[in-house]
PDB file of N, CA and C in Angstrom:
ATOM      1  N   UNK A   1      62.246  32.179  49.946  1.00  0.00           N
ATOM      2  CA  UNK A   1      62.762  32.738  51.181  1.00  0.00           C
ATOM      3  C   UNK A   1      61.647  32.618  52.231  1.00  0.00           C
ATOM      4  N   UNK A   2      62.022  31.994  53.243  1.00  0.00           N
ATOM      5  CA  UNK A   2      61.005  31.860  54.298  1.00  0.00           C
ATOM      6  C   UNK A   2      60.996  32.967  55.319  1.00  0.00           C
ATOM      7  N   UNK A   3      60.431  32.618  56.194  1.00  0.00           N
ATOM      8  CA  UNK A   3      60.465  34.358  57.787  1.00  0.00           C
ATOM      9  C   UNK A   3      61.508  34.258  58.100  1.00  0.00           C
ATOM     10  N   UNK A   4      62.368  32.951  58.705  1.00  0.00           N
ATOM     11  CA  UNK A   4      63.614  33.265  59.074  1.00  0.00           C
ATOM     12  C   UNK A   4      64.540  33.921  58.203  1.00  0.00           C
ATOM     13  N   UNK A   5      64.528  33.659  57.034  1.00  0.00           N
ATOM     14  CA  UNK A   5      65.641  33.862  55.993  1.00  0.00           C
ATOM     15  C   UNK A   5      65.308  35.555  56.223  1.00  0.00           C
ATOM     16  N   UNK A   6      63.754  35.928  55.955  1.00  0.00           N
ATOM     17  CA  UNK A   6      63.584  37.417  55.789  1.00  0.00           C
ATOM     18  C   UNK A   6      63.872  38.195  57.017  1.00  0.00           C
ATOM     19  N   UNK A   7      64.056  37.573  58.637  1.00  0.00           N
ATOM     20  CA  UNK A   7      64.426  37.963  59.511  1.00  0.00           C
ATOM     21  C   UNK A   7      65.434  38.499  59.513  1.00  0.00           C
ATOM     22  N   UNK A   8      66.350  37.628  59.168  1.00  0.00           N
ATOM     23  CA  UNK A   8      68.136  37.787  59.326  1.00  0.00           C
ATOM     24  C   UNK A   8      68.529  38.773  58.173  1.00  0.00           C
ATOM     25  N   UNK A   9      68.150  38.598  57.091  1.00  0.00           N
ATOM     26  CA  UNK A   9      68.322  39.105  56.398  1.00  0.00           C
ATOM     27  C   UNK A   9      68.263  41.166  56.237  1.00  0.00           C
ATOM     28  N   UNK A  10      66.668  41.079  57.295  1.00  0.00           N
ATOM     29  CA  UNK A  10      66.427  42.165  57.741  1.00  0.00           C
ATOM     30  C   UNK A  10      67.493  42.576  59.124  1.00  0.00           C
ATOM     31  N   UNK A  11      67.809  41.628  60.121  1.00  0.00           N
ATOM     32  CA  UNK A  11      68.699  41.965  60.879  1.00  0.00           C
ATOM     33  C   UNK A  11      70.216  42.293  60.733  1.00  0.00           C
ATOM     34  N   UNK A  12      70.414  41.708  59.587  1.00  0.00           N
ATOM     35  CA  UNK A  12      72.079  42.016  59.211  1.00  0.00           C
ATOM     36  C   UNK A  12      72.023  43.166  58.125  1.00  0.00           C
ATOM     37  N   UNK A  13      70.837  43.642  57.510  1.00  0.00           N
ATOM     38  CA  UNK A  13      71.102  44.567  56.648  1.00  0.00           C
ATOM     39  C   UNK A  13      72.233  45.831  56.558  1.00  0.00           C
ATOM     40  N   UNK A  14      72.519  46.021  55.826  1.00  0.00           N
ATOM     41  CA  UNK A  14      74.023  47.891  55.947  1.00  0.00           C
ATOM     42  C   UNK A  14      73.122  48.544  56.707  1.00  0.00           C
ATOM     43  N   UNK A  15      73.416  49.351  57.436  1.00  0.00           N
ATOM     44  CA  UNK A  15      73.244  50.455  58.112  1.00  0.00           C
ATOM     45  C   UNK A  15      72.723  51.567  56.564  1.00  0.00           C
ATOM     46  N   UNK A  16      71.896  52.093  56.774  1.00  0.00           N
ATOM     47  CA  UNK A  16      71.119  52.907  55.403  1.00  0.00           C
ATOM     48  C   UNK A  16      70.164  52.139  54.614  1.00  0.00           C
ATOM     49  N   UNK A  17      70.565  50.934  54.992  1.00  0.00           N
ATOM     50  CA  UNK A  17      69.376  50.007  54.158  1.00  0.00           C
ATOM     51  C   UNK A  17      67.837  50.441  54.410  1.00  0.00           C
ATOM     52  N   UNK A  18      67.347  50.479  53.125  1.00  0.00           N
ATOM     53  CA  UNK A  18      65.833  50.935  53.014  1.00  0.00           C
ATOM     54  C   UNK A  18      64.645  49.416  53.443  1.00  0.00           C
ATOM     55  N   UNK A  19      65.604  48.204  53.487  1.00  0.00           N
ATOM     56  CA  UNK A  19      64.938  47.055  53.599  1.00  0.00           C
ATOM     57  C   UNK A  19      63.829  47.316  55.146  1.00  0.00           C
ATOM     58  N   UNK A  20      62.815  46.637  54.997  1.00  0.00           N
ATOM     59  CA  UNK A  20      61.884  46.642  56.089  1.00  0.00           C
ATOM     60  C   UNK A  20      61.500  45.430  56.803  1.00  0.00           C
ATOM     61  N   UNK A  21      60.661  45.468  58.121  1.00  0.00           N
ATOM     62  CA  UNK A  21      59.796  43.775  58.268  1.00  0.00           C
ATOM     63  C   UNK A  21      58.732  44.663  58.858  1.00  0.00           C
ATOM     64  N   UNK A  22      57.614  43.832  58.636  1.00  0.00           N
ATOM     65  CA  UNK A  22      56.581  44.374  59.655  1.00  0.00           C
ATOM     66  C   UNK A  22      56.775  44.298  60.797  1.00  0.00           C
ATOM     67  N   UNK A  23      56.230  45.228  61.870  1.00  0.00           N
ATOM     68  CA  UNK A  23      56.203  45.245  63.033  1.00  0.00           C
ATOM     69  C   UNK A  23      55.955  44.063  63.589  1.00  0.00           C
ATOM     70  N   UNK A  24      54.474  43.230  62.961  1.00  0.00           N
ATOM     71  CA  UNK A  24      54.048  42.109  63.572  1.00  0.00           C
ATOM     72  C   UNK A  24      55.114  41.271  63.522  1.00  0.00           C
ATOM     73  N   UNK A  25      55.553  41.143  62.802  1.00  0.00           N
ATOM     74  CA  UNK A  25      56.571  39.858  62.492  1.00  0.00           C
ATOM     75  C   UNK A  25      57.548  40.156  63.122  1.00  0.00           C
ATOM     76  N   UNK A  26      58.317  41.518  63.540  1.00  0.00           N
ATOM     77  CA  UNK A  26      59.818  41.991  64.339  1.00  0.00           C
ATOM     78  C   UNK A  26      58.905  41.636  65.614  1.00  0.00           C
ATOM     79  N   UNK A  27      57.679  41.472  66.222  1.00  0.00           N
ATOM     80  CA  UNK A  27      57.418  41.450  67.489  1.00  0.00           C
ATOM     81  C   UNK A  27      57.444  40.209  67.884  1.00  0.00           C
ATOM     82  N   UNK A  28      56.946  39.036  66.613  1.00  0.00           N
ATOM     83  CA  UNK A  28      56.534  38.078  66.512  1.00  0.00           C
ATOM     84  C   UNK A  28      57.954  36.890  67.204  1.00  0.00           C
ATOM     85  N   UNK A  29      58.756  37.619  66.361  1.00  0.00           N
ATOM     86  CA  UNK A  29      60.337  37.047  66.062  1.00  0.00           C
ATOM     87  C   UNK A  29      60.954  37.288  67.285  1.00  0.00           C
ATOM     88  N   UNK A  30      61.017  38.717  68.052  1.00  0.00           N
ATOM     89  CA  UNK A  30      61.242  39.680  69.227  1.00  0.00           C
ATOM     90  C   UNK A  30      60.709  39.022  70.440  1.00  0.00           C
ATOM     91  N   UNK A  31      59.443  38.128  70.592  1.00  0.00           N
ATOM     92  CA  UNK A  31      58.903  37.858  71.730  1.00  0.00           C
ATOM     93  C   UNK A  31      59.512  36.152  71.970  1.00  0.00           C
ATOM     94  N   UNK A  32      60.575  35.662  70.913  1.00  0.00           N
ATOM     95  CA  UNK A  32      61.204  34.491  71.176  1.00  0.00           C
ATOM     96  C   UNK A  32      62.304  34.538  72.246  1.00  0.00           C
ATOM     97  N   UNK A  33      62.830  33.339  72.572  1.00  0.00           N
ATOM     98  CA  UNK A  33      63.881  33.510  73.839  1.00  0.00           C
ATOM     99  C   UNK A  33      65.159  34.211  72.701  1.00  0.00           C
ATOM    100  N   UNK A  34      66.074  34.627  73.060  1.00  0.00           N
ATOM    101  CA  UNK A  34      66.964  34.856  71.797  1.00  0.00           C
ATOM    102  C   UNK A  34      67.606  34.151  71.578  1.00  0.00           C
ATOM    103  N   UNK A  35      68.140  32.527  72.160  1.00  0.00           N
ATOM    104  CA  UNK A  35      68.596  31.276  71.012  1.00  0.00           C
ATOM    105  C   UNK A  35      67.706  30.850  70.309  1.00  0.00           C
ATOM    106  N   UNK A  36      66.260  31.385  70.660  1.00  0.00           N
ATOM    107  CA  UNK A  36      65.077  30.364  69.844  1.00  0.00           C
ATOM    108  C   UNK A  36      65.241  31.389  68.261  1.00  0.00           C
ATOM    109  N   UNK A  37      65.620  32.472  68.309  1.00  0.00           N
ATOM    110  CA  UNK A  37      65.589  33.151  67.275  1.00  0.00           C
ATOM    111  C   UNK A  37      66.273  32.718  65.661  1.00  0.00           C
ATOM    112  N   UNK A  38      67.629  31.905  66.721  1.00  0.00           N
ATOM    113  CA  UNK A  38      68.547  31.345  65.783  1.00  0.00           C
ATOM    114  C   UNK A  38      67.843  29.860  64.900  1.00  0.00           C
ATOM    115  N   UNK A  39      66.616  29.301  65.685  1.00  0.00           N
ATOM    116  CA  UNK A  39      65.685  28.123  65.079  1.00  0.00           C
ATOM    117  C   UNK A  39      65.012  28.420  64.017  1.00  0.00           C
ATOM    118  N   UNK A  40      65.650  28.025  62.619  1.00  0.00           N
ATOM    119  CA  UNK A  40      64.359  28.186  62.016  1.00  0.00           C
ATOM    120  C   UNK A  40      63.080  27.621  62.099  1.00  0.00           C
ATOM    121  N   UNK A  41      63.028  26.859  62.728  1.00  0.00           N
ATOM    122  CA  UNK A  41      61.617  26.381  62.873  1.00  0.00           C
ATOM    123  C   UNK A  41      60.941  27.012  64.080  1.00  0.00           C
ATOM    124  N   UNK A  42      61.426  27.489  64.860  1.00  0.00           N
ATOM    125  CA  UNK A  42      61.130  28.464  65.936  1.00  0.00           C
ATOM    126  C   UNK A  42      60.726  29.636  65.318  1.00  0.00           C
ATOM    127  N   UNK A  43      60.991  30.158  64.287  1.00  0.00           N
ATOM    128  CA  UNK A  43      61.048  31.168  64.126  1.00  0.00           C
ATOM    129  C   UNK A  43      60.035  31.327  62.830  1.00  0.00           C
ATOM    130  N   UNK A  44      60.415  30.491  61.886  1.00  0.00           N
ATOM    131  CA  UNK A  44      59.111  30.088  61.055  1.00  0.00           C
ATOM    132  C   UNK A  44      57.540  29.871  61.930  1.00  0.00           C
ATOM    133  N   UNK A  45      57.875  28.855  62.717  1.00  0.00           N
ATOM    134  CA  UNK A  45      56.463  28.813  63.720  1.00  0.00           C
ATOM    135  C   UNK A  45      55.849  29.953  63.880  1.00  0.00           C
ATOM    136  N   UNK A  46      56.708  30.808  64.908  1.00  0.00           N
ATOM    137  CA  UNK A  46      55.691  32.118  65.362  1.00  0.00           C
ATOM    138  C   UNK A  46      55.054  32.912  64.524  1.00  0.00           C
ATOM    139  N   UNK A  47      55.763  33.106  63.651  1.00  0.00           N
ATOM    140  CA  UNK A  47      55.017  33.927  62.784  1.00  0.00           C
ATOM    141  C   UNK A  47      54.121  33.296  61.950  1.00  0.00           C
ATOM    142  N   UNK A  48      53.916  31.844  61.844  1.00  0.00           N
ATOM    143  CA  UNK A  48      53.030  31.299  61.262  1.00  0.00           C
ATOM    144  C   UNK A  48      51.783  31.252  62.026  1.00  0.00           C
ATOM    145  N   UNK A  49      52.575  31.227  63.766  1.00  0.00           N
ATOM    146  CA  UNK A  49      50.786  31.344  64.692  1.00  0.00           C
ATOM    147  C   UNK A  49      50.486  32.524  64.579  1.00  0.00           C
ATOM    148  N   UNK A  50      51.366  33.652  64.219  1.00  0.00           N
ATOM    149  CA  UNK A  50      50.893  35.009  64.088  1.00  0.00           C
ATOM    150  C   UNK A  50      49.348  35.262  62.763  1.00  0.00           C
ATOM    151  N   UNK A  51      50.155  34.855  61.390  1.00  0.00           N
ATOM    152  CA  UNK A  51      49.253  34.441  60.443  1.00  0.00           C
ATOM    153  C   UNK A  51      48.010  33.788  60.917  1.00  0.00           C
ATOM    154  N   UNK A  52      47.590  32.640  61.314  1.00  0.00           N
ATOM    155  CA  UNK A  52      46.681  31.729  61.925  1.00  0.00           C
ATOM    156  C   UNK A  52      45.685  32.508  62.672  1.00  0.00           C
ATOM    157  N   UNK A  53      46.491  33.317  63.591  1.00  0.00           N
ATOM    158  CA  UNK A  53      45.820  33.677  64.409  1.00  0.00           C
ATOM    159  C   UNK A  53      45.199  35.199  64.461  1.00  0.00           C
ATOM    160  N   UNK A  54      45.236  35.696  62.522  1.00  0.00           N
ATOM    161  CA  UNK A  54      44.805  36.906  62.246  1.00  0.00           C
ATOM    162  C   UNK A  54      45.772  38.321  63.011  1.00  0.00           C
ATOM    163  N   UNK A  55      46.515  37.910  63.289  1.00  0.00           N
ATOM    164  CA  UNK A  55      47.485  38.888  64.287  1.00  0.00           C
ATOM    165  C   UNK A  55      48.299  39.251  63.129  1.00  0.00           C
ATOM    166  N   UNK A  56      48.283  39.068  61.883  1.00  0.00           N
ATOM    167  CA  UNK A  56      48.935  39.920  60.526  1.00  0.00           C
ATOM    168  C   UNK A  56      48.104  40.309  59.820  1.00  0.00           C
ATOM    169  N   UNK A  57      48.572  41.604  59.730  1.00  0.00           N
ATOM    170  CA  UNK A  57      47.658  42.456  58.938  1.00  0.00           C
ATOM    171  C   UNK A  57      47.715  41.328  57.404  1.00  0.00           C
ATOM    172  N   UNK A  58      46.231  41.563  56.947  1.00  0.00           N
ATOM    173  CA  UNK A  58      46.227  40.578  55.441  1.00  0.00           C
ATOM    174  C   UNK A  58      47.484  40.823  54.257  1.00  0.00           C
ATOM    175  N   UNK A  59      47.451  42.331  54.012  1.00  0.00           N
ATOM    176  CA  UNK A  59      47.674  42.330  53.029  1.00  0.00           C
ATOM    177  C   UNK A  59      49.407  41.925  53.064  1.00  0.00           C
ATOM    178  N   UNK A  60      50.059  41.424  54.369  1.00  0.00           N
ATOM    179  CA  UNK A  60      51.149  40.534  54.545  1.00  0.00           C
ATOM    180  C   UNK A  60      51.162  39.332  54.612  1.00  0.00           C
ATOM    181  N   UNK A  61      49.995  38.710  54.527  1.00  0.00           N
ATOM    182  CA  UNK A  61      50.310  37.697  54.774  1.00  0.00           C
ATOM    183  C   UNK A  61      50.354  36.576  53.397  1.00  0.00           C
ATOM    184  N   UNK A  62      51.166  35.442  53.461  1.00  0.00           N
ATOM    185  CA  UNK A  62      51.901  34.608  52.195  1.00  0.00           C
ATOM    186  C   UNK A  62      51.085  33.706  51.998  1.00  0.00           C
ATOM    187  N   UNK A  63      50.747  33.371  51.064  1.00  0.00           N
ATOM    188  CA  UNK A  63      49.620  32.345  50.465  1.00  0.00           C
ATOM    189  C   UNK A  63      49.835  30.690  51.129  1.00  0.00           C
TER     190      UNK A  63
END
């Protein structure tokens, strides 16, 4: 499962769902135009410059 998949996944969750995203990554995802959101590669990207660019806390970030 990549960021986008964990995005949407987090965005369509039930209402009561205990599921989470980090902040960085809802901001990361959040600061796209909102068709770019629907890109996975748009959307994979940012949060990958997020990673890169130490702007995720470590103990989130994917090998």
């Amino acid at each position: 499962m990549d960021d986008f998949d964990r995005w949407w996944q987090w965005a369509n969750k039930p209402l009561g769902s205990g599921l989470t995203l980090p902040a960085e990554i809802h901001h990361a995802i959040t600061s796209l135009p909102p068709e770019a959101r629907h890109d996975r590669d748009e959307v994979n990207e940012a949060v990958r410059n997020l990673r890169e660019t130490g702007g995720l806390n470590t103990a989130l970030r994917r090998p």
